[in-house]
Structures are given as structure tokens and as C-alpha cells.
C-alpha atoms as a PDB file:
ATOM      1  CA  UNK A   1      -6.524 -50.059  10.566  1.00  0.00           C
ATOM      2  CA  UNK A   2      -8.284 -48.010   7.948  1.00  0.00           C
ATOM      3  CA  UNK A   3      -7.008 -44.747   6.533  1.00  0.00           C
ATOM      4  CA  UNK A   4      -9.176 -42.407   3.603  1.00  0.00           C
ATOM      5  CA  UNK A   5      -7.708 -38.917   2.305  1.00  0.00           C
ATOM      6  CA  UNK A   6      -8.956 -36.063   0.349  1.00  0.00           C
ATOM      7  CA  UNK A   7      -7.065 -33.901  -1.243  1.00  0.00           C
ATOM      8  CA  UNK A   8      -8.292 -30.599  -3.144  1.00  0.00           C
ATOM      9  CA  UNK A   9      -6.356 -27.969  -5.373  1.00  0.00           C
ATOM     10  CA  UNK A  10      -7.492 -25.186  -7.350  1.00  0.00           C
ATOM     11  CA  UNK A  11      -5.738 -21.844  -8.628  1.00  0.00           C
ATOM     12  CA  UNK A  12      -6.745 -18.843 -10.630  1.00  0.00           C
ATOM     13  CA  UNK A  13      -3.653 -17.503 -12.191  1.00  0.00           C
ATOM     14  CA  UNK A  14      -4.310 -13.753 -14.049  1.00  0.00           C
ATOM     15  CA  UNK A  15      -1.901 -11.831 -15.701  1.00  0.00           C
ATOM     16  CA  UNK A  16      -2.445  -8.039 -17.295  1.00  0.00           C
ATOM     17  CA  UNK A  17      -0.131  -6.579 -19.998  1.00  0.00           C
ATOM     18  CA  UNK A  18      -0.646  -3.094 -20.532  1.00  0.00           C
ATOM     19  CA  UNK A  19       1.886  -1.231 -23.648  1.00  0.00           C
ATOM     20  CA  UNK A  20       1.429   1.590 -24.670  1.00  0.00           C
ATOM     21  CA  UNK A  21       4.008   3.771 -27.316  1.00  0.00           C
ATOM     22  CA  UNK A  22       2.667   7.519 -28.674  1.00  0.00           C
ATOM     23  CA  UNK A  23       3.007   9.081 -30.747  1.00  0.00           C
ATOM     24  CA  UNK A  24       3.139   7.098 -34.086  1.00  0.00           C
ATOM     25  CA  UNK A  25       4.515   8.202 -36.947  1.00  0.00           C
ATOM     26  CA  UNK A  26       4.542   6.504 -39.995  1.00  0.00           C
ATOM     27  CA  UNK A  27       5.917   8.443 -44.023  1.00  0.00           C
ATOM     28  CA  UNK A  28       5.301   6.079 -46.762  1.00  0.00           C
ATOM     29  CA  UNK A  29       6.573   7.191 -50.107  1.00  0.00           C
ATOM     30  CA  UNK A  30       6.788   5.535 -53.641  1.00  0.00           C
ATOM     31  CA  UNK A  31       7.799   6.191 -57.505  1.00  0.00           C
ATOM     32  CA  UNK A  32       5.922   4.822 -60.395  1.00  0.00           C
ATOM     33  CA  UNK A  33       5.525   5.955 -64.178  1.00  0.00           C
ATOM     34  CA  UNK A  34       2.487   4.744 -66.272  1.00  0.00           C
ATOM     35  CA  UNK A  35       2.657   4.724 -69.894  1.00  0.00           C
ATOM     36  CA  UNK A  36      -0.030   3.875 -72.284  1.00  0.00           C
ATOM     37  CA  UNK A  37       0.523   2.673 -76.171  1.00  0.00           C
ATOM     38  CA  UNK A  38      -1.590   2.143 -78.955  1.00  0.00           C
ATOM     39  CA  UNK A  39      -1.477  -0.095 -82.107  1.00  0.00           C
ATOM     40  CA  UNK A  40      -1.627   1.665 -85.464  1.00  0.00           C
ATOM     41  CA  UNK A  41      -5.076   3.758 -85.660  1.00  0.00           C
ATOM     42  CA  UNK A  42      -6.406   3.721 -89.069  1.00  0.00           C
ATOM     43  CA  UNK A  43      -9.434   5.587 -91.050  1.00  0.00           C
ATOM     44  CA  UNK A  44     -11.144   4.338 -94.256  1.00  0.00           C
ATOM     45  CA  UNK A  45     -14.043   5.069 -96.072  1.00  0.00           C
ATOM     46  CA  UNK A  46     -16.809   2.982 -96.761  1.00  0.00           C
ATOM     47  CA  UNK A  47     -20.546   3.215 -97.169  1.00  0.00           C
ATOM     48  CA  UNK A  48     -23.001   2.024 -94.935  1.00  0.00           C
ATOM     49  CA  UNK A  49     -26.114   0.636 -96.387  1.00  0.00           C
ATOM     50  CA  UNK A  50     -29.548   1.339 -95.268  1.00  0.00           C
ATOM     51  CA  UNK A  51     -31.460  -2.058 -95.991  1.00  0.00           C
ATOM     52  CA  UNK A  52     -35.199  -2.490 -95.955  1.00  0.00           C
ATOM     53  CA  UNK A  53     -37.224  -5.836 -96.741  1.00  0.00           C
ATOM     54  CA  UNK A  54     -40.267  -6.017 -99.084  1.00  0.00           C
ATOM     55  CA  UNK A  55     -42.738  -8.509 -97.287  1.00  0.00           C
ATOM     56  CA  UNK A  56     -44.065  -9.337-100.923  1.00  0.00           C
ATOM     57  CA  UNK A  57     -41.087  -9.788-102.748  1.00  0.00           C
ATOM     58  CA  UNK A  58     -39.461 -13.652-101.949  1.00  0.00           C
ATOM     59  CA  UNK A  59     -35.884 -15.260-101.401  1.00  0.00           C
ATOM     60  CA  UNK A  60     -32.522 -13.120-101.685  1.00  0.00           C
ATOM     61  CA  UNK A  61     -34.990 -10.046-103.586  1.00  0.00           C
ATOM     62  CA  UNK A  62     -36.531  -9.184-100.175  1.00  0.00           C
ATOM     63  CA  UNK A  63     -33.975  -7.301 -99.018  1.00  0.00           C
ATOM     64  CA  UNK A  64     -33.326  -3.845-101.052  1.00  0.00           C
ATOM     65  CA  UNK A  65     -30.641  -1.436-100.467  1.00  0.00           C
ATOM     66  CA  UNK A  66     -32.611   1.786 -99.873  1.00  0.00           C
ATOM     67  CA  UNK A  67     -29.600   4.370 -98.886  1.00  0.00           C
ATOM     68  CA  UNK A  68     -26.290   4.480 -97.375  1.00  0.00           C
ATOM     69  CA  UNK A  69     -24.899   6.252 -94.869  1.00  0.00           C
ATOM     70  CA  UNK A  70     -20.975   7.700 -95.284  1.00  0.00           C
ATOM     71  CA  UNK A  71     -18.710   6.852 -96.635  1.00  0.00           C
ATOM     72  CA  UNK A  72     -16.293   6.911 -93.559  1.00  0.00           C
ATOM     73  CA  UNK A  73     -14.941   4.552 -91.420  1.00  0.00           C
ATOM     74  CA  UNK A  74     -12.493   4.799 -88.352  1.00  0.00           C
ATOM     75  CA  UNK A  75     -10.665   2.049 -86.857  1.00  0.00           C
ATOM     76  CA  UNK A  76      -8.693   1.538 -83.470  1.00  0.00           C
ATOM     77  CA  UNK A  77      -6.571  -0.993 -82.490  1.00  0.00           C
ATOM     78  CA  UNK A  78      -5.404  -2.507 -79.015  1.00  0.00           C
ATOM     79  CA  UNK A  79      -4.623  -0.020 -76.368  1.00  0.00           C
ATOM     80  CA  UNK A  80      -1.792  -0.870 -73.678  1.00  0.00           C
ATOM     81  CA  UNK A  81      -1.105   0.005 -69.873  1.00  0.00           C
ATOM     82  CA  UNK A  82       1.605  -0.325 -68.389  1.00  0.00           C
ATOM     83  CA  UNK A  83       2.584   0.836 -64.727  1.00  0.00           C
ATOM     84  CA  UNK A  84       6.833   0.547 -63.691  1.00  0.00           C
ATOM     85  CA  UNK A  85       7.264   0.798 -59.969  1.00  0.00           C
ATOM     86  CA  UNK A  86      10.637   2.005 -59.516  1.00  0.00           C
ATOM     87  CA  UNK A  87      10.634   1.985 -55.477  1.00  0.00           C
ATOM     88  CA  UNK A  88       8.837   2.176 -52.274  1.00  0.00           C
ATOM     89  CA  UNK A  89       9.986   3.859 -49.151  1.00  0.00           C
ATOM     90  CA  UNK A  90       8.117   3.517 -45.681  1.00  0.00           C
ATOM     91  CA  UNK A  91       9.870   5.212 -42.345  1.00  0.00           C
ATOM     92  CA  UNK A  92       8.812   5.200 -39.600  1.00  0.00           C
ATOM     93  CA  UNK A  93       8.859   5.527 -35.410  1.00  0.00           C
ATOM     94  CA  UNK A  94       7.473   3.995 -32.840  1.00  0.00           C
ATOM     95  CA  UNK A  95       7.337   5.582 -29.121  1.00  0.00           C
ATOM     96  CA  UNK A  96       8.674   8.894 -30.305  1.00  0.00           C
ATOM     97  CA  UNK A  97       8.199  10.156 -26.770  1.00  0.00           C
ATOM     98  CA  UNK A  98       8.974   6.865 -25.041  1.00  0.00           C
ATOM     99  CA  UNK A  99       7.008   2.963 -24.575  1.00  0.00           C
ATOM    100  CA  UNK A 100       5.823   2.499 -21.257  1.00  0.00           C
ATOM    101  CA  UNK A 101       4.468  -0.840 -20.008  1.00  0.00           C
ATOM    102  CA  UNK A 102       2.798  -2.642 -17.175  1.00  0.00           C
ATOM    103  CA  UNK A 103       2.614  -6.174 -16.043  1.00  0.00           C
ATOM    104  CA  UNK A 104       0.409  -7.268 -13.342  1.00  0.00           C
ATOM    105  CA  UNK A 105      -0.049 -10.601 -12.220  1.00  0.00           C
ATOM    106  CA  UNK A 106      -1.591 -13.002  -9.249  1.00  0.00           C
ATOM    107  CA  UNK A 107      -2.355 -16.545  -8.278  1.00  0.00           C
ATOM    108  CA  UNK A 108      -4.909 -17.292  -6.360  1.00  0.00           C
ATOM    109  CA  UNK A 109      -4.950 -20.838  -4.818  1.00  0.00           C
ATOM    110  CA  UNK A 110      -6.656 -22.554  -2.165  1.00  0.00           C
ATOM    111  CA  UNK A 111      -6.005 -26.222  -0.492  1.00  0.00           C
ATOM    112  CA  UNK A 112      -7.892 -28.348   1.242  1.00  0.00           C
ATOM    113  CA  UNK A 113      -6.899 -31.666   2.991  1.00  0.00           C
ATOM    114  CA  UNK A 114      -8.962 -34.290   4.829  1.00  0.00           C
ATOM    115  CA  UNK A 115      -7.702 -37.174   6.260  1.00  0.00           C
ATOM    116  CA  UNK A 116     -10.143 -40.243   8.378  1.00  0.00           C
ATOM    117  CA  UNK A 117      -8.594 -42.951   9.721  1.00  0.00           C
ATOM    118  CA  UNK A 118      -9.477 -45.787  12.494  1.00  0.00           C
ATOM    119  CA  UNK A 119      -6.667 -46.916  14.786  1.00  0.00           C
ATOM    120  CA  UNK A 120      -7.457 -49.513  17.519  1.00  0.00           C
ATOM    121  CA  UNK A 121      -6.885 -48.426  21.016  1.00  0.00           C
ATOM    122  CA  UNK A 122      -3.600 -50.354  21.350  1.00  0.00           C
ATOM    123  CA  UNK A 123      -1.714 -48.164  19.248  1.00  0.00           C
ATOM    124  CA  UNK A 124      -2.703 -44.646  19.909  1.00  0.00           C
ATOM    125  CA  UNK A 125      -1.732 -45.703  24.133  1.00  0.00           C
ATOM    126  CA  UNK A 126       1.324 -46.896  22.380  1.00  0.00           C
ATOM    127  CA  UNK A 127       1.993 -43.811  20.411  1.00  0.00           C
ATOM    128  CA  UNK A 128       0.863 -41.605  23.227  1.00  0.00           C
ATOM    129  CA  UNK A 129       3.418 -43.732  25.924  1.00  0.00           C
ATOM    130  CA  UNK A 130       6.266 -42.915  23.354  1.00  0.00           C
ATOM    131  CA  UNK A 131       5.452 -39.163  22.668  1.00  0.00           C
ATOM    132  CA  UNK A 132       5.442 -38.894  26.856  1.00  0.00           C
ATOM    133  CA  UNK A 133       8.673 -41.030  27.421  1.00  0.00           C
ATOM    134  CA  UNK A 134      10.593 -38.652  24.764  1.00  0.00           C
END
């Protein structure tokens, strides 16, 4: 006696969300100060040379002082930022009017069985003599 089966399965599941919430509304508020400071500023006069160079005249004597500029002078020292946040607020709502939402879903699945099978003659008169008797 010889038997063989088959056996096939597949599904296609799908499922659909749909949300939706309107209107938003969002406030975002915050507090800050910014401050700036400076190091000491400071103003000095000085002159400021005006230097030409003699192409025939050699070594350190090439280079003669023709004029200067001034005097003045102005100087400025480091300059600091700084920013203090003292607090952030953020309020909001969601689905002011209401959140509606869907879900949708199906399977989809389809089966298939075959099954072969020999059976000598002896056995099916014997199966078909019991089915009758019962």
C-alpha cells in the first residue's frame, strides 16, 4: 500500500490604521537674558613709523625712518557673551475637536490538499463490506 500527500498554505494578512486628531495647537514660550562684558579698554599714544629702504645703502642702514604717522594708539581687550536661560514653557493640545480612528483588517488564505494512494482490491471490498454492514 502506497500513500503520497500534498499539502499547500498561503495567507495575505493586511491591516490599515487610519488617526487622525485636528486641530493642533502647540504655544511654546521661553525667558533668557544676554549680557555682554568687556576687559579694561585702554588708549595710548605712540607713533607709527613710515620706513623706506635705500637699495644702495647695505646692512641695518637700508632701512630709514622717513615719517610717522600719530601718535595714537587704541587698545581693546577680550569681549564676553553670555546667554542665562531662566525657563522654557511649551503647552499644548492635541485633538482639540476630538481623535478619530480607523482600523481595517483581512486575511486572505487559501488551502489546498492532495492526497494519492494505492490500496489492493482486498481492502477497499473489505472496507466497502463494513461501511454496508453498519
Amino acid at each position: 500500500m502506497a500513500f503520497s500527500t500534498r499539502l499547500d498554505i498561503a495567507g495575505n494578512p493586511e491591516f490599515e490604521v487610519n488617526l487622525k486628531a485636528a486641530p493642533l495647537d502647540f504655544q511654546l514660550a521661553g525667558e533668557a537674558s544676554l549680557g555682554f562684558t568687556s576687559g579694561p579698554i585702554s588708549g595710548h599714544v605712540e607713533p607709527i613709523p613710515i620706513r623706506v629702504r635705500v637699495p644702495f645703502m647695505k646692512g641695518s642702514h637700508a632701512l630709514v625712518t622717513a615719517a610717522s604717522i600719530g601718535p595714537f594708539g587704541v587698545h581693546l581687550h577680550d569681549i564676553n557673551a553670555t546667554v542665562r536661560a531662566f525657563g522654557v514653557h511649551v503647552g499644548g493640545v492635541l485633538g482639540k475637536e476630538g481623535i478619530d480612528c480607523d482600523l481595517a483588517g483581512a486575511v486572505r488564505c487559501a488551502m489546498g490538499v492532495d492526497i494519492n494512494g494505492k490500496m489492493p482490491g482486498k481492502v477497499v471490498e473489505a472496507a466497502i463490506k463494513a461501511v454496508l454492514e453498519e
